[in-house]
Protein backbone atom coordinates (compact mmCIF):
# COMPACT_ATOMS: atom_id res chain seq x y z
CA UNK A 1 3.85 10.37 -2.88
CA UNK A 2 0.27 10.94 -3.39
CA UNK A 3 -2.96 9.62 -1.56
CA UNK A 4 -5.97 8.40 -3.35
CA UNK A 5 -9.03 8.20 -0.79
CA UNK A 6 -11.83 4.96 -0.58
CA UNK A 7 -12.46 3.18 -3.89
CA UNK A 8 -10.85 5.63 -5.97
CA UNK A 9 -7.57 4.52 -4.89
CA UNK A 10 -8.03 1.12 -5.73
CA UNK A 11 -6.20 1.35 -9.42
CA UNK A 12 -3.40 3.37 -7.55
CA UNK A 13 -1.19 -0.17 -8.17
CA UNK A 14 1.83 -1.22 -9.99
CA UNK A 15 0.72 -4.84 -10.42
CA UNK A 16 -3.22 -5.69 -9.89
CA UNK A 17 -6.21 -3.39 -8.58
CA UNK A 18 -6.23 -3.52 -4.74
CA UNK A 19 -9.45 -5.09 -3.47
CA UNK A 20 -12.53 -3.47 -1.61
CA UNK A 21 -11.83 -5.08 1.36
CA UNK A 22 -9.78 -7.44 3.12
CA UNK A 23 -9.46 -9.91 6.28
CA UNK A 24 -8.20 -7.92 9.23
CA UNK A 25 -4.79 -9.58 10.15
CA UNK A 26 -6.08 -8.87 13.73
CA UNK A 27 -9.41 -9.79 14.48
CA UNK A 28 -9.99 -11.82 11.15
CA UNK A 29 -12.99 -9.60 10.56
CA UNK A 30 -13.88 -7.27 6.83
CA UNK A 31 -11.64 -4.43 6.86
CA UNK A 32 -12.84 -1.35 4.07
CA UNK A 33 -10.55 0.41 2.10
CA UNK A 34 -9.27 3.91 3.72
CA UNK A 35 -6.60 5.13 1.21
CA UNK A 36 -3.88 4.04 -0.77
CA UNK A 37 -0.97 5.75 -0.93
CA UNK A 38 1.23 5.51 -4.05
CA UNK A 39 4.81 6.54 -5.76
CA UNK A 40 5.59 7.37 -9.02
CA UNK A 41 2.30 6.87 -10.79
CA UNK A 42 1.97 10.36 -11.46
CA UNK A 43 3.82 11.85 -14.37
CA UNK A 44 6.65 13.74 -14.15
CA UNK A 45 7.42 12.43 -10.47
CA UNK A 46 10.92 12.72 -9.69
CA UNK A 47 10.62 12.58 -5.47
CA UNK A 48 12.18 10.48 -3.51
CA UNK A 49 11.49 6.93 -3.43
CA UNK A 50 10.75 4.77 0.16
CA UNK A 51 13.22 1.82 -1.53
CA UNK A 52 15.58 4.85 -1.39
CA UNK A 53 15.58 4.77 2.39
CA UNK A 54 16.97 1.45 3.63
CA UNK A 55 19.20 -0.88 1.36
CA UNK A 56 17.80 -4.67 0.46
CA UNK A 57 19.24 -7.03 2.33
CA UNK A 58 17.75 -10.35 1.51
CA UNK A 59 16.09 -12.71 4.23
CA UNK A 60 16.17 -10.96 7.51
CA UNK A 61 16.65 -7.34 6.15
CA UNK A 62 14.10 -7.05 3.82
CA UNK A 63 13.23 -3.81 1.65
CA UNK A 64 11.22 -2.65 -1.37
CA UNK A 65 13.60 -2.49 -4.24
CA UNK A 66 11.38 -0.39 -6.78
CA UNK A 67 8.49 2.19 -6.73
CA UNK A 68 5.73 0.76 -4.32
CA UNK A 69 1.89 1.32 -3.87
CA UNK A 70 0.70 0.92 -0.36
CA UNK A 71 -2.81 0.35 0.32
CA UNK A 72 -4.54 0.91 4.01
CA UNK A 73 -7.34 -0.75 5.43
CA UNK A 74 -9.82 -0.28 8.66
CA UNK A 75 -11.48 -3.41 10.05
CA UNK A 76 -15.18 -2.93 11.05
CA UNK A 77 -15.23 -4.91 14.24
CA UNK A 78 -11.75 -3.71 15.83
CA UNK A 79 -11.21 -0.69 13.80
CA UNK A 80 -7.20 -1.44 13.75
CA UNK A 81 -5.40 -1.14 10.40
CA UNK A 82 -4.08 -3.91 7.69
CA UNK A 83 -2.17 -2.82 4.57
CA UNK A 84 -1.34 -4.54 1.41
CA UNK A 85 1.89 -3.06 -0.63
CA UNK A 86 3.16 -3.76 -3.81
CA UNK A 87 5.83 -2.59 -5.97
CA UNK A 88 6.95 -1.67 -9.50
């Protein structure tokens, strides 16, 4: 797993570009980009994989079931985090 700081990390994705910002899930305030981390996108990456660590159980037991991209937020009024993920 890498990290990809601010903006930079913003193409870090396996489906669409993260955005900028975001509404804090807390506070409903505008949350910046921090990092994003990300699996896989890099070549020659044979580490583990986080859908490695739990199995996918459907509704109720949820789990990533490929390579995923996580991005992190910070709000600007609360300062707590809110993360967007998506996978391969």
């Amino acid at each position: 797993m890498k990290v990809t700081l601010g903006e930079k990390g913003l193409t870090k994705t396996w489906q669409s570009d993260f955005p900028k910002w975001v509404e804090c899930v807390h506070c409903k305030g505008e949350s910046r980009i921090a990092f994003v981390a990300h699996e896989g996108l890099e070549e020659n990456f044979h580490g583990a994989f986080i859908c490695n660590l739990h199995p996918n159980g459907g509704k109720g037991d949820f789990w990533v079931h490929d390579c995923c991209a996580v991005a992190v937020y910070f709000c600007k009024d609360c300062l707590k985090a809110t993360a967007l993920m998506n996978q391969g």
